[in-house]
C-alpha atoms as a PDB file:
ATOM      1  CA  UNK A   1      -2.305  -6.178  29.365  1.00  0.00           C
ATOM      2  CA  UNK A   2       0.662  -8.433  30.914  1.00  0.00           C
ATOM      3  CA  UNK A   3      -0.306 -11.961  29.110  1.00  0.00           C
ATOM      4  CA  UNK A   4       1.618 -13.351  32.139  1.00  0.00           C
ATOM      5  CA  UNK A   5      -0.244 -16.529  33.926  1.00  0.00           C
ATOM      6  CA  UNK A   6      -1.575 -15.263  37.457  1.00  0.00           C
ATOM      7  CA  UNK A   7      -3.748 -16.095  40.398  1.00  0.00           C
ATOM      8  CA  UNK A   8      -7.070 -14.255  40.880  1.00  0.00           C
ATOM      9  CA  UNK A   9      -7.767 -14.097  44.563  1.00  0.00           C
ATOM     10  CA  UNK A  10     -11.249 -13.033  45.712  1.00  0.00           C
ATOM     11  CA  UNK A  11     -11.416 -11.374  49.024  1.00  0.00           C
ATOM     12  CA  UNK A  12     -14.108  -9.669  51.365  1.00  0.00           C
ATOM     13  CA  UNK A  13     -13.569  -8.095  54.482  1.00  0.00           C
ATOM     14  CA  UNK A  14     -16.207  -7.372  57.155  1.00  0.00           C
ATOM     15  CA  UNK A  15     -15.959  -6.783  60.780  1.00  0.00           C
ATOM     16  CA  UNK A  16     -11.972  -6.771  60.811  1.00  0.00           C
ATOM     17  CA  UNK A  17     -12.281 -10.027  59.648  1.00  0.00           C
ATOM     18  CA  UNK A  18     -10.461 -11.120  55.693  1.00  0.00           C
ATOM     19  CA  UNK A  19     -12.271 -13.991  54.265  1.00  0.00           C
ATOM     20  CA  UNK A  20     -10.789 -15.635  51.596  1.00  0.00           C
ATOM     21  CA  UNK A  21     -13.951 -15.975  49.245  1.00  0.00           C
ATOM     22  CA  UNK A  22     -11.992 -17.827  45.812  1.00  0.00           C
ATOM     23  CA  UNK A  23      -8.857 -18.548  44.324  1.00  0.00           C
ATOM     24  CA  UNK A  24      -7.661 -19.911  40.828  1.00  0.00           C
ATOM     25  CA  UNK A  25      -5.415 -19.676  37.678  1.00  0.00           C
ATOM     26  CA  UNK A  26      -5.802 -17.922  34.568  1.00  0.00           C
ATOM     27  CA  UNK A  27      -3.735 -17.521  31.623  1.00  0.00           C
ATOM     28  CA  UNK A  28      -3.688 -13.858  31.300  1.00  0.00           C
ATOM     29  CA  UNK A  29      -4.371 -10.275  33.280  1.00  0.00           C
ATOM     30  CA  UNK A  30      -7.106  -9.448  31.010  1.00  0.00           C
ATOM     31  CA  UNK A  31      -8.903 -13.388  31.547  1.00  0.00           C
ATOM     32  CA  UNK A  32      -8.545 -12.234  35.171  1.00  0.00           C
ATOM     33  CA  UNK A  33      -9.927  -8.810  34.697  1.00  0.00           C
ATOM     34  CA  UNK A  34     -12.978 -10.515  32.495  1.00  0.00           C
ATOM     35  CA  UNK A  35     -14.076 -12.654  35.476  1.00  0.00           C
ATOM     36  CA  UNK A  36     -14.080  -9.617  37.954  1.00  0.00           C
ATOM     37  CA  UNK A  37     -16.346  -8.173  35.863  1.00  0.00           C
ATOM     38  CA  UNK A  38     -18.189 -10.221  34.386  1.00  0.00           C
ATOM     39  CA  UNK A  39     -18.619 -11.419  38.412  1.00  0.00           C
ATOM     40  CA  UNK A  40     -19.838  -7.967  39.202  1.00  0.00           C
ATOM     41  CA  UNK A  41     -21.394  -6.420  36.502  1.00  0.00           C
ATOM     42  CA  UNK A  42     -21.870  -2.915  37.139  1.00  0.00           C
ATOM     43  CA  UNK A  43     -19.743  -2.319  39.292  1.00  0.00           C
ATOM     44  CA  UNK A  44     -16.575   0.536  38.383  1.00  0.00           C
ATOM     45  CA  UNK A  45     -12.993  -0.907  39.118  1.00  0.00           C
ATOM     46  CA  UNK A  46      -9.608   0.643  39.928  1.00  0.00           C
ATOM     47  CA  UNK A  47      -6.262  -1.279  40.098  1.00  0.00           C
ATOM     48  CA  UNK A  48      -3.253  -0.423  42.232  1.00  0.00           C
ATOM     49  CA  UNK A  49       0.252  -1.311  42.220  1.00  0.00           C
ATOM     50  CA  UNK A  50       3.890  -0.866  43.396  1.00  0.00           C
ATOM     51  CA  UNK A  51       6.558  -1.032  41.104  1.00  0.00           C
ATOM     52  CA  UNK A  52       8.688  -3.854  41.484  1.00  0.00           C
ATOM     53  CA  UNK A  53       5.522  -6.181  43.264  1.00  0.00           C
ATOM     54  CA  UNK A  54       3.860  -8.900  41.188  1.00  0.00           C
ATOM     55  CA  UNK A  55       0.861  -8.598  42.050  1.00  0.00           C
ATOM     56  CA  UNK A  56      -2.205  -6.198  41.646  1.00  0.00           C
ATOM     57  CA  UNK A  57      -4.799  -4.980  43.762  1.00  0.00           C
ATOM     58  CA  UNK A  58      -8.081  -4.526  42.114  1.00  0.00           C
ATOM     59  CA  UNK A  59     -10.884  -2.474  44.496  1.00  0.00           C
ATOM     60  CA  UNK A  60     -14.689  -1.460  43.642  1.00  0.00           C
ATOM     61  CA  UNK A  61     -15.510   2.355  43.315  1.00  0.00           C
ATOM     62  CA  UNK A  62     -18.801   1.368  45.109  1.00  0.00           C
ATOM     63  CA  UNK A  63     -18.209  -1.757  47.694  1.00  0.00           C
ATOM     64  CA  UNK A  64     -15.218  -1.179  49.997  1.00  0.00           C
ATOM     65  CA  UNK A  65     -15.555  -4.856  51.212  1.00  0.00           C
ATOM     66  CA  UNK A  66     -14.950  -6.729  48.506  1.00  0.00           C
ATOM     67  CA  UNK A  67     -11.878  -6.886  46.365  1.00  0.00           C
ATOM     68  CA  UNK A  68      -9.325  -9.272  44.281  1.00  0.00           C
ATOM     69  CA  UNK A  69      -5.435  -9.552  44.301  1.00  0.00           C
ATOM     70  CA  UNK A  70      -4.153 -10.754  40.918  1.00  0.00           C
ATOM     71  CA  UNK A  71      -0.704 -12.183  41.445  1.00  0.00           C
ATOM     72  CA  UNK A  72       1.433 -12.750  38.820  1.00  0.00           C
ATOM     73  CA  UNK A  73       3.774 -15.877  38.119  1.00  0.00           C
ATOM     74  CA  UNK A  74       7.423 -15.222  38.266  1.00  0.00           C
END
């Protein structure tokens, strides 16, 4: 996994409305990827991305309304 540091932003949508739920720093993808499941345990993951974007978009096989953004630093 990219050891690059990053922001882990948690976010839930409901009733066409995004909430930001948390946001903070870690050191690494995989610290990031710990918390998210250690946060949800259970729960299966998938992770999208565009080549050429620094971030990450990590959704929930099972809960469409919750999901993280891991942006990476530059």
């Amino acid at each position: 996994m990219d050891l690059k540091p990053n922001v882990l932003t948690e976010y839930y949508f409901n009733d066409n409305i995004l909430y930001t739920l948390s946001s903070k720093f870690y050191d690494s993808m995989e610290q990031s990827m710990d918390k998210i499941k250690e946060s949800y345990k259970g729960y299966k993951t998938y992770m999208t991305h565009t080549d050429g974007d620094n971030y990450y978009v990590v959704k929930f096989v099972n809960n469409d309304k919750i999901f993280y953004i891991i942006q990476l630093e530059l």
